[in-house]
Protein backbone atom coordinates (compact mmCIF):
# COMPACT_ATOMS: atom_id res chain seq x y z
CA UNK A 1 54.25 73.01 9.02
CA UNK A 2 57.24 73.43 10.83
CA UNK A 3 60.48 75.86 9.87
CA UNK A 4 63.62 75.78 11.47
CA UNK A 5 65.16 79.79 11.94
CA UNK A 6 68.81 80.12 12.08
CA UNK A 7 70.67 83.32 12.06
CA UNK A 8 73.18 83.72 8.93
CA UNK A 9 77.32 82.33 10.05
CA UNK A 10 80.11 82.49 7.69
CA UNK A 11 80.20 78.41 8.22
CA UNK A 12 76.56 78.54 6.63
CA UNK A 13 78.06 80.50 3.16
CA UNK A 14 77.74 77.27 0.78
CA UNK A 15 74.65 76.42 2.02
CA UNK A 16 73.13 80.06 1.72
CA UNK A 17 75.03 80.24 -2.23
CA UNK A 18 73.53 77.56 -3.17
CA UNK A 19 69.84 78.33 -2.28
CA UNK A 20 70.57 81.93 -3.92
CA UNK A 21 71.64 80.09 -6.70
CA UNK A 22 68.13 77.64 -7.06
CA UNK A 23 65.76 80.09 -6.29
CA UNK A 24 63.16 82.12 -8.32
CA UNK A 25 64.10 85.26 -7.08
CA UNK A 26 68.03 85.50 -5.94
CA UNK A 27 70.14 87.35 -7.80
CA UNK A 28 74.09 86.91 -7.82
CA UNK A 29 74.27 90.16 -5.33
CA UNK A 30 73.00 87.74 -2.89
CA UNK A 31 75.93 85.83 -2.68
CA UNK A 32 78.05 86.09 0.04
CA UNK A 33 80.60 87.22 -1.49
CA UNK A 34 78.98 89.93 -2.87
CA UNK A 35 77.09 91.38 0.17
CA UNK A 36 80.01 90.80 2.66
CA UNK A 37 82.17 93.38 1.13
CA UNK A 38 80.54 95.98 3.26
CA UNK A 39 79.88 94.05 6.34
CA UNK A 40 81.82 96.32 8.48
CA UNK A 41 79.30 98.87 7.76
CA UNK A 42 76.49 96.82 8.97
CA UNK A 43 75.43 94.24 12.02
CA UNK A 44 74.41 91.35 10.06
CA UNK A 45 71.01 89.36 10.74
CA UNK A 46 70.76 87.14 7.56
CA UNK A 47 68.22 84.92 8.49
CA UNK A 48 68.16 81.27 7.38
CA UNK A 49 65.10 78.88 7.08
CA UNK A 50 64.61 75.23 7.07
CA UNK A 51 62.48 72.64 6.91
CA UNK A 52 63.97 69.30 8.54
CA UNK A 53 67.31 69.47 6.55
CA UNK A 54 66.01 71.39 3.57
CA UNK A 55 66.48 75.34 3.31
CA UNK A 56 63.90 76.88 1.68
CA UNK A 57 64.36 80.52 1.89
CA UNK A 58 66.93 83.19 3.10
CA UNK A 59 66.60 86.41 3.91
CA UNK A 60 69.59 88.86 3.64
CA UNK A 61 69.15 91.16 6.53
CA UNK A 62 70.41 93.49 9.01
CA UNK A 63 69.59 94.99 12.22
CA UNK A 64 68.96 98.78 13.33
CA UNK A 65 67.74 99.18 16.78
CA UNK A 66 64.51 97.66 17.24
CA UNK A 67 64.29 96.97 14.05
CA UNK A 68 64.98 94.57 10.84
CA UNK A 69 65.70 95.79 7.33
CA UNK A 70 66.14 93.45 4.18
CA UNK A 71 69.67 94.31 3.84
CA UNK A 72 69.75 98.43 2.75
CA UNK A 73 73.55 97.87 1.49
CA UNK A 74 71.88 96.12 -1.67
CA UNK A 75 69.50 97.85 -4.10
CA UNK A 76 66.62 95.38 -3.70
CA UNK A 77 66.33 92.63 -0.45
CA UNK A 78 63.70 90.59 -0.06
CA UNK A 79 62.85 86.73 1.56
CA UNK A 80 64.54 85.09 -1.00
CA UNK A 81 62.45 81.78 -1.93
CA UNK A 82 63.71 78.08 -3.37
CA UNK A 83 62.35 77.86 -6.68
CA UNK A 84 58.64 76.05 -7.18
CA UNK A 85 58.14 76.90 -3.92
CA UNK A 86 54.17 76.50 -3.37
CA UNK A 87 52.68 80.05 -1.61
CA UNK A 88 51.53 77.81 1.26
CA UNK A 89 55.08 77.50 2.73
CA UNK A 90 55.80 80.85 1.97
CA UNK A 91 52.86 82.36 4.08
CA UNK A 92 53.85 79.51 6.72
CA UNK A 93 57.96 81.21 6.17
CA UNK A 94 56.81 85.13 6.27
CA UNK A 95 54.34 84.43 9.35
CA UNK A 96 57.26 82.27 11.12
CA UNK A 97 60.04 84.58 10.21
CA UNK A 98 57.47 87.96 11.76
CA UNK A 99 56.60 85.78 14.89
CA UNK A 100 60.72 84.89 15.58
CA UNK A 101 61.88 88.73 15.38
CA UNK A 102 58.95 89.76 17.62
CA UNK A 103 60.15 87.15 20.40
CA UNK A 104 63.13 88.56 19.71
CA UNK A 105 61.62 92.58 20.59
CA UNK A 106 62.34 93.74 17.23
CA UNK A 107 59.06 96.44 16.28
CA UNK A 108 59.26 96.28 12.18
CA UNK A 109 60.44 94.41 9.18
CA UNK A 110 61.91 96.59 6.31
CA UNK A 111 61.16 94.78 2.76
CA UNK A 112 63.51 96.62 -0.68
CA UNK A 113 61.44 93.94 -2.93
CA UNK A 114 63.34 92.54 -6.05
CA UNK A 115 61.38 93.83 -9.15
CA UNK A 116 60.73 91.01 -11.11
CA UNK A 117 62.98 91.66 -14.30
CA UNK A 118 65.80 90.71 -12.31
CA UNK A 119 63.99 87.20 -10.85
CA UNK A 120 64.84 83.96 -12.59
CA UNK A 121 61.41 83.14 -12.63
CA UNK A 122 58.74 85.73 -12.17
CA UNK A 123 57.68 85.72 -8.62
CA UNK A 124 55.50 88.44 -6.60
CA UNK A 125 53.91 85.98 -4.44
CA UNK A 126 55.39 88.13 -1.27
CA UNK A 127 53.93 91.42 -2.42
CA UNK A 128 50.22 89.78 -1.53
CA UNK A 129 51.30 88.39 1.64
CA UNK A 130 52.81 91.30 2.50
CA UNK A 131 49.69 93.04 1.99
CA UNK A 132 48.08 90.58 4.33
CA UNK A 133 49.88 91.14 6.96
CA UNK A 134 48.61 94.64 6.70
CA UNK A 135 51.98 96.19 5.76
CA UNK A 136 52.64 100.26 4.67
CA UNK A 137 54.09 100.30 1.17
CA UNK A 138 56.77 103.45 2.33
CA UNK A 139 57.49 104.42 -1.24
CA UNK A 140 57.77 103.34 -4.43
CA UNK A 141 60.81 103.50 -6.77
CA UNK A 142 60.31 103.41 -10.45
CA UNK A 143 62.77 101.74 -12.76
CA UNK A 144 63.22 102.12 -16.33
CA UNK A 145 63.32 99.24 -18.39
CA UNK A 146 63.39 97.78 -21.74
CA UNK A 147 61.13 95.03 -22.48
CA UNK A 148 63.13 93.52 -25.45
CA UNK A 149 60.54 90.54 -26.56
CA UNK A 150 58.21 93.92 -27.22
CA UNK A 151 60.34 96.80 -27.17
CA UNK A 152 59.51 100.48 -27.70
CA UNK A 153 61.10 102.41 -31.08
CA UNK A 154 63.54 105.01 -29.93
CA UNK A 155 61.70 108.11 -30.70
CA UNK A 156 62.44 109.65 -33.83
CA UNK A 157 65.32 112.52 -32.56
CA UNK A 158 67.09 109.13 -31.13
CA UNK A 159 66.97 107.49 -34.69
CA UNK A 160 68.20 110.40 -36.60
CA UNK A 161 71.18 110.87 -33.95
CA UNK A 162 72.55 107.85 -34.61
CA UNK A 163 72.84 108.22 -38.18
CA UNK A 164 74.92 111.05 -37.18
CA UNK A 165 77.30 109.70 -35.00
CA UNK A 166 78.11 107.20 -37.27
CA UNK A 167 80.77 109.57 -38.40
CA UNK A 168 82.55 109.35 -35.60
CA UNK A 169 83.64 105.93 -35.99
CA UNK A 170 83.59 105.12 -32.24
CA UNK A 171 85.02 101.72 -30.85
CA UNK A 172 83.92 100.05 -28.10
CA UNK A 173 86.15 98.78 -25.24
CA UNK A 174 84.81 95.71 -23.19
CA UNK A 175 87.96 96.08 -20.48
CA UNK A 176 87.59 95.78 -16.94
CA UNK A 177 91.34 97.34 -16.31
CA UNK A 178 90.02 100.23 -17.47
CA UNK A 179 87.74 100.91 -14.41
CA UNK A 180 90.29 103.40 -12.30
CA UNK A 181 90.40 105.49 -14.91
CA UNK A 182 85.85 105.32 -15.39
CA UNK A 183 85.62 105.60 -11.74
CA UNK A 184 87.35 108.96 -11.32
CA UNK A 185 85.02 110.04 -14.09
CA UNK A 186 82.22 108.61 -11.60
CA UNK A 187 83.19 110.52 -8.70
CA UNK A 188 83.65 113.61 -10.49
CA UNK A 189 80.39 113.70 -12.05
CA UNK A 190 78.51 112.98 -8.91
CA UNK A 191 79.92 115.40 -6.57
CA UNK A 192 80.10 118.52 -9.29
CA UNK A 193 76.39 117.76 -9.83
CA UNK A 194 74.73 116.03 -6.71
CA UNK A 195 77.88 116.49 -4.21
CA UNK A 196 77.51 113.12 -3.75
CA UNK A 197 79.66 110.14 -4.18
CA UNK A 198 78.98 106.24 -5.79
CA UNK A 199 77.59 103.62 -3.76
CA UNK A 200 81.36 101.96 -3.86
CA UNK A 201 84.41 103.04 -3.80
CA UNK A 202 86.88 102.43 -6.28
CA UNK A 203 88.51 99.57 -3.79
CA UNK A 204 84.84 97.56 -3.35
CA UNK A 205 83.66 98.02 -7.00
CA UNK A 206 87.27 96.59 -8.29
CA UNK A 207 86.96 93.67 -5.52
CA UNK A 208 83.47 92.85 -6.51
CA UNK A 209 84.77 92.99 -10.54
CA UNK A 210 87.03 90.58 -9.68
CA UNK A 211 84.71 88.18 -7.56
CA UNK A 212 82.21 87.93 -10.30
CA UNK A 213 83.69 88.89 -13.92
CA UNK A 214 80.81 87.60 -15.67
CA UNK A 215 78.00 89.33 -14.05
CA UNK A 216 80.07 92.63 -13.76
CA UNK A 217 81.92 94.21 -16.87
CA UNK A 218 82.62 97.98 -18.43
CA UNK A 219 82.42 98.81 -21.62
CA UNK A 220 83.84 102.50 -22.63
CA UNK A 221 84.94 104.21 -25.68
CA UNK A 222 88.25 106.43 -25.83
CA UNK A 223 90.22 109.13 -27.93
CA UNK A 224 93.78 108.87 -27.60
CA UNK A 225 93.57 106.47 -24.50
CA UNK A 226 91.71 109.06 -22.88
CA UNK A 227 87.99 107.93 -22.05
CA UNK A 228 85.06 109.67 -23.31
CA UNK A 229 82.22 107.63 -22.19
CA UNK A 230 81.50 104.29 -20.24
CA UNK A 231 78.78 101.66 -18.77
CA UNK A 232 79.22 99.65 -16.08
CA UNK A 233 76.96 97.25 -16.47
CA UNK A 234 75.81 93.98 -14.11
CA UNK A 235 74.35 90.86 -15.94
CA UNK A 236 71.47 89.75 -13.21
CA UNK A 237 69.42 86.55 -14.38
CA UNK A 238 67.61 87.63 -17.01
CA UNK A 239 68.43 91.16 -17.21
CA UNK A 240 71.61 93.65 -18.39
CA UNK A 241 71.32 96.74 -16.19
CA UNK A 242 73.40 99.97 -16.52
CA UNK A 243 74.75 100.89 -13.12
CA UNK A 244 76.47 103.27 -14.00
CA UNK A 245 76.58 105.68 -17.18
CA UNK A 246 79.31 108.48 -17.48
CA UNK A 247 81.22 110.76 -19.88
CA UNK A 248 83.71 113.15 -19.23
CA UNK A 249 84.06 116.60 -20.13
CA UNK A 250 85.59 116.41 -23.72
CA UNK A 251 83.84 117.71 -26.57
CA UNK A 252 82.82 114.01 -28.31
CA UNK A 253 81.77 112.67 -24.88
CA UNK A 254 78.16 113.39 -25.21
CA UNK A 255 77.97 111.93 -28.78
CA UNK A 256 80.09 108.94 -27.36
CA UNK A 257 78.02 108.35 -24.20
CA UNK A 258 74.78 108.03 -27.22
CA UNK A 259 76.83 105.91 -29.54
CA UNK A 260 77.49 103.44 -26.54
CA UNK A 261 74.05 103.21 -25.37
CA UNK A 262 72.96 102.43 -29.08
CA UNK A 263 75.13 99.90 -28.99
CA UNK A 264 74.81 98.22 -26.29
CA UNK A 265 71.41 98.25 -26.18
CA UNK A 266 71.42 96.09 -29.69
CA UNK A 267 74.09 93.77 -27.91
CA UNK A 268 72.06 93.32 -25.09
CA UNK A 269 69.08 91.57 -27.19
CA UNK A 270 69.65 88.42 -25.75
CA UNK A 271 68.71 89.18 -22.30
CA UNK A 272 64.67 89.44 -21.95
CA UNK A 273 65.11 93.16 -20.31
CA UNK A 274 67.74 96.11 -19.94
CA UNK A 275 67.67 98.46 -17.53
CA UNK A 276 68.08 101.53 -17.17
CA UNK A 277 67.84 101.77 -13.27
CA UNK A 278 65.65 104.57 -11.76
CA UNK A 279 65.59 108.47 -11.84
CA UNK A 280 64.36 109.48 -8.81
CA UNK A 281 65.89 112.71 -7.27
CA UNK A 282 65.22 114.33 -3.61
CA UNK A 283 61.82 113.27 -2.50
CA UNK A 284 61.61 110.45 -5.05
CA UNK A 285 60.44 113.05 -7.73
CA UNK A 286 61.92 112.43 -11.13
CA UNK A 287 64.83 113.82 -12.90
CA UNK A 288 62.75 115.03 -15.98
CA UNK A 289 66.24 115.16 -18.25
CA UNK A 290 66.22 111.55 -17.37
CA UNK A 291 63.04 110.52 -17.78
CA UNK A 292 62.71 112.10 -21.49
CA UNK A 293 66.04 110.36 -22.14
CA UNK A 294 65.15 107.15 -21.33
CA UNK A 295 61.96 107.23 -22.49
CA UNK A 296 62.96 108.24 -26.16
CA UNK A 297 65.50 105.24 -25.88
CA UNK A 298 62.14 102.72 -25.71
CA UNK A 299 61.90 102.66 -21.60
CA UNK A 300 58.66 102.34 -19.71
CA UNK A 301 58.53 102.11 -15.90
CA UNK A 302 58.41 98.86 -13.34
CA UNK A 303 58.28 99.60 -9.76
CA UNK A 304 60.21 98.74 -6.42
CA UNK A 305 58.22 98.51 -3.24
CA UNK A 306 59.24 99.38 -0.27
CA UNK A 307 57.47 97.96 2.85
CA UNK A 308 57.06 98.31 6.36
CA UNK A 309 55.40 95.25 8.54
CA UNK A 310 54.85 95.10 12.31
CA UNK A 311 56.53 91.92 13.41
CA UNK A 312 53.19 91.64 15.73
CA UNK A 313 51.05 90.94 12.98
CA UNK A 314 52.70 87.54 12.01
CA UNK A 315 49.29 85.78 12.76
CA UNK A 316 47.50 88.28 10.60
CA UNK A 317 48.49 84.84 8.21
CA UNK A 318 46.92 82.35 10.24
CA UNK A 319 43.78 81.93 7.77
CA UNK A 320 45.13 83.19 4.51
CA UNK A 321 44.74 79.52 2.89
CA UNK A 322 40.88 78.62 3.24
């Protein structure tokens, strides 16, 4: 079988939503709209593939050099496949997809795969054709996550905080005009203790808020107007992840930042995970603080793959199917 390759246009954006939207692993920061905020920051090569009139996969990309990377401006990017799509075509898509950027002189394929509790349908059908091609996992980024269908107890110091803070009588704001005021909070935190700053700034995160107000939301909790605590938090598929947590310095903020995890966490039963996103520090160690926190909330770890294929060995998936 045959595919068609056609490099990503903005005249292409409805056809490239809608295949995000009815496939088994695209998730809404796959939209256009979403990854385009930043595309001044990177030279775009989205790749589109079709068979005859029909696209069956995309894959959000841009270009470094000699190389391809599945688009580093979003936390996971991967070939992004039409739902019930049989592994057949999708050997036939990788191999086609490897052979086009080689023709094209470009050494390497980058691959951020999309762990699979943020898939519509679970789908690692990539991960083994990946490994066919004789690819280098690079590293390996663990995420925390909450399984809710067979969750994990808080541990027992968790429990017996709660009880505690129910003194407090904290209230929880679900108010997206509140996110200036979180964001400074953001910044703060991140450059007193990494000297870093967030992936956005307070201009992109706002814009993407108001592209997609059900999939992105804050929730915080206040004293006198001032706030103590917040979670940004994006609704992907199946899954409510915490992008950001912070508090600020009062004295309550620690006891509010637990009160609105509790919280949320019970509000967030619906969805089939929650995450807590991952912990890694410099050299991908762990941030032990972290790690015991989210453990004793119920977390265990999922990982992200990170791979490396040589365009060159596209027909190392010539005789996969046998």
């Amino acid at each position: 079988m045959r595919f068609e390759i056609i490099k990503y246009n903005a005249a292409l954006q409805a056809g490239w939503d809608d295949l995000i939207k009815r496939s088994s692993n695209g998730t809404f920061l796959h939209l256009r709209h979403y990854m385009d905020y930043h595309t001044h920051r990177f030279e775009d090569f989205s790749l589109m593939i079709y068979e005859g009139l029909k696209l069956r996969a995309v894959l959000p990309a841009h270009r470094y050099g000699r190389d391809i990377f599945a688009h580093k401006g979003l936390t996971y990017s991967d070939f992004i496949f039409q739902k019930k799509l049989k592994i057949e075509r999708k050997i036939a898509i990788v191999a086609q997809v490897l052979h086009y950027l080689m023709l094209q002189n470009f050494q390497n394929l980058y691959i951020r795969s999309i762990p699979f509790p943020f898939q519509s349908v679970t789908d690692e059908s990539q991960i083994y054709i990946y490994h066919k091609t004789g690819a280098i996992i690079e590293k390996i980024l663990p995420f925390f996550i909450i399984d809710t269908r067979n969750s994990i107890k808080p541990n027992q110091n968790r429990r017996k905080n709660l009880k505690k803070l129910l003194k407090y009588n904290f209230q929880i704001d679900n108010n997206i005009s509140d996110l200036t005021g979180f964001w400074k909070i953001v910044e703060k935190n991140l450059q007193n203790r990494y000297k870093t700053a967030p992936v956005h700034n307070i201009n992109e995160i706002s814009l993407l808020a108001k592209r997609f107000p059900k999939q992105i939301q804050l929730f915080t909790i206040k004293h006198k107007h001032k706030i103590l605590a917040g979670a940004l938090v994006y609704f992907i598929n199946q899954t409510a992840h915490f992008q950001y947590i912070h508090t600020n310095d009062e004295p309550d903020s620690r006891q509010a930042v637990e009160f609105l995890t509790f919280e949320l966490v019970k509000q967030f039963n619906k969805y089939m995970y929650i995450s807590f996103g991952n912990s890694a520090v410099s050299d991908n160690n762990l941030n032990k603080n972290l790690v015991y926190w989210k453990e004793s909330l119920g977390c265990q770890i999922i990982n992200q793959l990170f791979f490396k294929i040589k365009t060159k060995n596209y027909n190392r998936l010539k005789n996969v199917l046998q």
